[in-house]
N, C-alpha and C. Protein backbone atom coordinates (compact mmCIF):
# COMPACT_ATOMS: atom_id res chain seq x y z
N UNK A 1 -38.74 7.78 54.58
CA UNK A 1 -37.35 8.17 54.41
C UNK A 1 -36.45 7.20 55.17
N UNK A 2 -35.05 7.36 54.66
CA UNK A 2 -34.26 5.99 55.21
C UNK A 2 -32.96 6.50 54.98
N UNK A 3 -31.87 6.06 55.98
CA UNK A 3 -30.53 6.75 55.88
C UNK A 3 -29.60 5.72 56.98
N UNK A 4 -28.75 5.45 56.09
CA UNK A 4 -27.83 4.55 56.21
C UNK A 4 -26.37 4.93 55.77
N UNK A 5 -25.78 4.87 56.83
CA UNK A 5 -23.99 4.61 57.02
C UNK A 5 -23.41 3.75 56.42
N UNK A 6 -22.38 3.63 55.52
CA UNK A 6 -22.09 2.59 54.82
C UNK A 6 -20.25 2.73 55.11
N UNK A 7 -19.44 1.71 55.05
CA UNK A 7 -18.24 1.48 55.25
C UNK A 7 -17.81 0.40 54.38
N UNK A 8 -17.18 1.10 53.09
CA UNK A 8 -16.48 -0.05 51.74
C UNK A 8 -15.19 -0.15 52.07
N UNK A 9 -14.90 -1.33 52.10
CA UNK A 9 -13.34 -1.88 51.88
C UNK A 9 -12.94 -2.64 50.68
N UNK A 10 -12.06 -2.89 50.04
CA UNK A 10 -11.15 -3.34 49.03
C UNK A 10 -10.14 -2.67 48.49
N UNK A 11 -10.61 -2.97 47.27
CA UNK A 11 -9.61 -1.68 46.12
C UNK A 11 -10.59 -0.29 45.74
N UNK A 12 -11.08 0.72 46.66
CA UNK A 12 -11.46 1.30 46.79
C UNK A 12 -10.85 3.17 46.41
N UNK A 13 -9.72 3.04 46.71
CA UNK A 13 -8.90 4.62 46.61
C UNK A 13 -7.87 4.30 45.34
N UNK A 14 -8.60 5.42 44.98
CA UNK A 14 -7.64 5.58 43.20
C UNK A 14 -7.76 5.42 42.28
N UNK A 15 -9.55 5.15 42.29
CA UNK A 15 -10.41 4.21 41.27
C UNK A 15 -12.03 5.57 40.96
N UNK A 16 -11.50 6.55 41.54
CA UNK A 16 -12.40 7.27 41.53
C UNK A 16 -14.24 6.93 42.16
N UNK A 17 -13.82 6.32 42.94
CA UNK A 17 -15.26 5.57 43.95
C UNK A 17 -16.12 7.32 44.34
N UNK A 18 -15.27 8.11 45.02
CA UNK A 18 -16.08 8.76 45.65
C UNK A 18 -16.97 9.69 44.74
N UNK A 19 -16.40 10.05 43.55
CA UNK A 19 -17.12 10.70 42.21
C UNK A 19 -18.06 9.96 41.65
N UNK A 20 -17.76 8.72 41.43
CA UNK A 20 -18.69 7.91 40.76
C UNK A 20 -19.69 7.67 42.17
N UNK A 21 -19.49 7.62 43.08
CA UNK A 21 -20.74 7.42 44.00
C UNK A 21 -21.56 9.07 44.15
N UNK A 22 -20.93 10.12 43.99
CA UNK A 22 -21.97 11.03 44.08
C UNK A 22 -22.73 11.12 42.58
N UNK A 23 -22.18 10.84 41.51
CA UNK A 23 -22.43 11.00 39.90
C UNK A 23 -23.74 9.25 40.50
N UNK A 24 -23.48 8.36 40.94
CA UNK A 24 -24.68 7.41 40.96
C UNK A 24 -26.27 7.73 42.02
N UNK A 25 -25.74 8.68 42.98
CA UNK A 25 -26.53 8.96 44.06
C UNK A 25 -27.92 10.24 43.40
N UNK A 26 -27.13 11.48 42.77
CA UNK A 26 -27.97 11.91 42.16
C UNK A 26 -29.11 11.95 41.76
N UNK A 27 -29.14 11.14 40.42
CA UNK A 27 -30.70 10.67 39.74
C UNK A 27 -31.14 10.07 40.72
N UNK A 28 -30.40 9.21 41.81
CA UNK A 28 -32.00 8.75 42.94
C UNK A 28 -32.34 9.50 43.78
N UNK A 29 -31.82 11.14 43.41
CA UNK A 29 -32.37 11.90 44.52
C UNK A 29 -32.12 11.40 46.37
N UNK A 30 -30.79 10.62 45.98
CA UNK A 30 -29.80 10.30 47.52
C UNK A 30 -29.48 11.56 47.77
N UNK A 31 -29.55 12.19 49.23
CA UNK A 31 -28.67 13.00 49.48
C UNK A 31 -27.67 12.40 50.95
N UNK A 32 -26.45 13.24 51.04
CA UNK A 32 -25.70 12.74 51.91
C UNK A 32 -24.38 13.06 51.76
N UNK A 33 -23.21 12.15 51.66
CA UNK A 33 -22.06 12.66 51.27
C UNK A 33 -21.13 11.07 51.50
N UNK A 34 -19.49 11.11 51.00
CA UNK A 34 -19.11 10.12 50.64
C UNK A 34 -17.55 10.89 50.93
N UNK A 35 -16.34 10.17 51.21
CA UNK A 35 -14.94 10.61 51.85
C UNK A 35 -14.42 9.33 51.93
N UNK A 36 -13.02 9.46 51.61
CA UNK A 36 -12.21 8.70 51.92
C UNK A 36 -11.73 8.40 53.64
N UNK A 37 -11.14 7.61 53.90
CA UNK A 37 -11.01 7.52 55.17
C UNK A 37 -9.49 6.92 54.93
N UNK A 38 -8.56 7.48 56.00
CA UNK A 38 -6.97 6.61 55.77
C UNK A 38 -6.17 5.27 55.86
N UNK A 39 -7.70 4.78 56.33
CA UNK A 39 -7.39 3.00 56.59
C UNK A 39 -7.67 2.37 55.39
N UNK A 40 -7.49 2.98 53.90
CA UNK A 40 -8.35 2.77 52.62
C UNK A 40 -9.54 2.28 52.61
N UNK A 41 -10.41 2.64 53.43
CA UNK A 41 -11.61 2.79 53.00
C UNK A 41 -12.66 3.80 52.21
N UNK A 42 -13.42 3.48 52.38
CA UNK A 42 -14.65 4.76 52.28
C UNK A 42 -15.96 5.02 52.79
N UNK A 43 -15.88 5.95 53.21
CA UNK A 43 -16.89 6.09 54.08
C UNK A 43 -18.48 6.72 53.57
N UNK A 44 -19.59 6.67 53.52
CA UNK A 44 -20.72 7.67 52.84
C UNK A 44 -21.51 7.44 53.73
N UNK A 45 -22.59 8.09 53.30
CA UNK A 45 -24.06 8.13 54.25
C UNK A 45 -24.71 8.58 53.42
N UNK A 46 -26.08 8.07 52.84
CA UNK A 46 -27.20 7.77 52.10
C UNK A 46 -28.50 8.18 52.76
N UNK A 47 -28.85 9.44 52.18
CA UNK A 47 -30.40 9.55 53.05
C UNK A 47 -31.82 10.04 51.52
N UNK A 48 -32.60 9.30 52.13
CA UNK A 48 -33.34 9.42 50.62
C UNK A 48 -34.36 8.39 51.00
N UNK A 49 -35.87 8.00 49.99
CA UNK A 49 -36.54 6.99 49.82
C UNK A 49 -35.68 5.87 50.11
N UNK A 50 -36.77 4.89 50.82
CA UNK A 50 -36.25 3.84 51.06
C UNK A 50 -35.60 2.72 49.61
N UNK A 51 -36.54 3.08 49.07
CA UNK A 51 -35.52 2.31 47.37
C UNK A 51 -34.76 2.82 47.09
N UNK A 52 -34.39 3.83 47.18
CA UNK A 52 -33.46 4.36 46.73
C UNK A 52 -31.90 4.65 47.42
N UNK A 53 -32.07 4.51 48.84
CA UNK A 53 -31.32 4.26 49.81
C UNK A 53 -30.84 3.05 49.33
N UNK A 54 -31.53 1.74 49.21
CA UNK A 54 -31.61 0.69 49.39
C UNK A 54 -30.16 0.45 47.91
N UNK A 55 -30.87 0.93 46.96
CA UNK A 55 -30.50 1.07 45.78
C UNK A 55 -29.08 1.05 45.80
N UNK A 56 -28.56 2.39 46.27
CA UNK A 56 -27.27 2.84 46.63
C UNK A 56 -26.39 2.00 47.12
N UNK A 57 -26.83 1.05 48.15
CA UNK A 57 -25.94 0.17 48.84
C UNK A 57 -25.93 -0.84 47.59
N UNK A 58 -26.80 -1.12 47.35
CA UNK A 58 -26.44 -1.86 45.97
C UNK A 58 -25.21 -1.88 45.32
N UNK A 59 -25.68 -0.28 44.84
CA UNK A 59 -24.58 -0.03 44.16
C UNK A 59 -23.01 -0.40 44.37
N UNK A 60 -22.96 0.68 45.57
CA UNK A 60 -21.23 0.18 46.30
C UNK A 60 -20.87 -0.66 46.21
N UNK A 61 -21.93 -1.92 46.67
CA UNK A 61 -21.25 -3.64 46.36
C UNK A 61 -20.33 -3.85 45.02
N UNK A 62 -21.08 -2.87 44.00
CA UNK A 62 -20.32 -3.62 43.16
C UNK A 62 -19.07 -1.93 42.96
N UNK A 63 -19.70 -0.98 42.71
CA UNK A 63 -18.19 0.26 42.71
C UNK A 63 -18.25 0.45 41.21
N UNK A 64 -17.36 1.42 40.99
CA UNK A 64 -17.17 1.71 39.87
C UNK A 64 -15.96 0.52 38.68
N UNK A 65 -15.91 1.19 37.52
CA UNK A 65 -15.11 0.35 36.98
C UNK A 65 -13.25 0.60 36.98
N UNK A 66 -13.25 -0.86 37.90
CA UNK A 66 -11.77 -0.25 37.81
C UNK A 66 -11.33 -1.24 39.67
N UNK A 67 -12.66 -0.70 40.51
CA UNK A 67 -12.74 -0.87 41.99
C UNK A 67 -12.80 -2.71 41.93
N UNK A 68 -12.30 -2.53 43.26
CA UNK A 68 -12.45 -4.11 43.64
C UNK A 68 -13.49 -3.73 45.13
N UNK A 69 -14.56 -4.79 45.50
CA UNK A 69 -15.53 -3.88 46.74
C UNK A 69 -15.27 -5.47 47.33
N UNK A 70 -14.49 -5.42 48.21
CA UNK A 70 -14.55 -6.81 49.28
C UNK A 70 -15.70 -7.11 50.45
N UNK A 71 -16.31 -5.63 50.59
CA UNK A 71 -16.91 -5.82 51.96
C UNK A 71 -17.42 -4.30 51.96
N UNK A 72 -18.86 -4.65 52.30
CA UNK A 72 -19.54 -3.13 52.87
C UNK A 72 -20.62 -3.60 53.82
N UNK A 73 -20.25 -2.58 54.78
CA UNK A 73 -21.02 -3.17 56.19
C UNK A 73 -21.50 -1.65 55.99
N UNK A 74 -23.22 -1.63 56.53
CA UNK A 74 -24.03 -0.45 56.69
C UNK A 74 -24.55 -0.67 57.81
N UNK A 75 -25.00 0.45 58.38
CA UNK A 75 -25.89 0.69 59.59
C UNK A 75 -26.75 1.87 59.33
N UNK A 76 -27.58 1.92 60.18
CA UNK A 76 -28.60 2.92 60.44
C UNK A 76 -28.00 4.35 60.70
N UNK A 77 -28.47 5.05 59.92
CA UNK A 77 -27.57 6.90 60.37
C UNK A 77 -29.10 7.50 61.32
N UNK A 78 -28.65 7.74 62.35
CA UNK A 78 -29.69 8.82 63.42
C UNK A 78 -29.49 10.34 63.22
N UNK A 79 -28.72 10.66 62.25
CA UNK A 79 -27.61 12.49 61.95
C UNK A 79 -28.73 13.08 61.36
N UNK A 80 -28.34 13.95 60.73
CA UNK A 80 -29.30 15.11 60.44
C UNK A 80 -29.65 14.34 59.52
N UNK A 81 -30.48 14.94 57.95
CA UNK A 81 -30.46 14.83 56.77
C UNK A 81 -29.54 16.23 56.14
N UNK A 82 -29.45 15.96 54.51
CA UNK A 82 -28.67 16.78 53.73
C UNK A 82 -29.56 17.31 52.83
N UNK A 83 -29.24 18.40 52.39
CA UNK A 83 -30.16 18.85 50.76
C UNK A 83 -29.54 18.34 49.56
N UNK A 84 -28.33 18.12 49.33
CA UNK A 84 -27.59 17.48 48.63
C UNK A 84 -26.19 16.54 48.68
N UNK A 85 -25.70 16.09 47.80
CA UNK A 85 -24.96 14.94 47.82
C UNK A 85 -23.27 15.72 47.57
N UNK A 86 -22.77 15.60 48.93
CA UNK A 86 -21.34 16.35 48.48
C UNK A 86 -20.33 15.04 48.94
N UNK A 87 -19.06 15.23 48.18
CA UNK A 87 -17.58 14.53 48.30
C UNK A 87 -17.15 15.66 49.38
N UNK A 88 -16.82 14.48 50.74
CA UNK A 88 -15.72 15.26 51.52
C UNK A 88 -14.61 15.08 51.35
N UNK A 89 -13.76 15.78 51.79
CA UNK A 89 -11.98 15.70 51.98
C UNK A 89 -12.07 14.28 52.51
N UNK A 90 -10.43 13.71 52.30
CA UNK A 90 -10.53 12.77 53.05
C UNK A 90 -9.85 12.86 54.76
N UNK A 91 -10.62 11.81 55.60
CA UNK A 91 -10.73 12.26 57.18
C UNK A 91 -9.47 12.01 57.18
N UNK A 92 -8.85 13.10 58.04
CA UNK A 92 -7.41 13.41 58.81
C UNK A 92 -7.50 12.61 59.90
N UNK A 93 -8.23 11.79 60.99
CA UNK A 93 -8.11 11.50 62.05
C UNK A 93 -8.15 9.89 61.91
């Protein structure tokens, strides 16, 4: 198992990223969750098989259609795990 923090920047908010990342996470049986953040980013965390983790970051690089993805920096998540893949609010702080 493998779980990774991920932080996307570009044209990210308004492009429907955080739907299309739980609608892509799914079928790989990712669980975790995905939120906007107010500095226009986005924020997720990916926990699942290591391919499939792996997979995911993939994905983001490129985003849905519509997104521009300039930059995604990941790290290692030490947090719990999830049973499933939810969209949070986006962070107030």
């Amino acid at each position: 198992m493998k779980a990774a923090h991920v932080i996307v920047s570009g044209r990210v908010h308004g492009v429907g990223f955080r739907a299309w990342t739980a609608e892509e996470a799914r079928p790989l049986r990712v669980t975790g969750w995905v939120r906007n953040l107010r500095d226009g980013t986005v924020e997720a965390v990916f926990c699942g098989a290591e391919a499939s983790v792996d997979e995911m970051v993939d994905r983001v690089k490129v985003g849905p259609l519509g997104a521009r993805v300039d930059n995604v920096f990941v790290a290692d998540w030490d947090g719990t795990g999830f049973d499933t893949f939810a969209i949070l609010a986006t962070q107030n702080a």
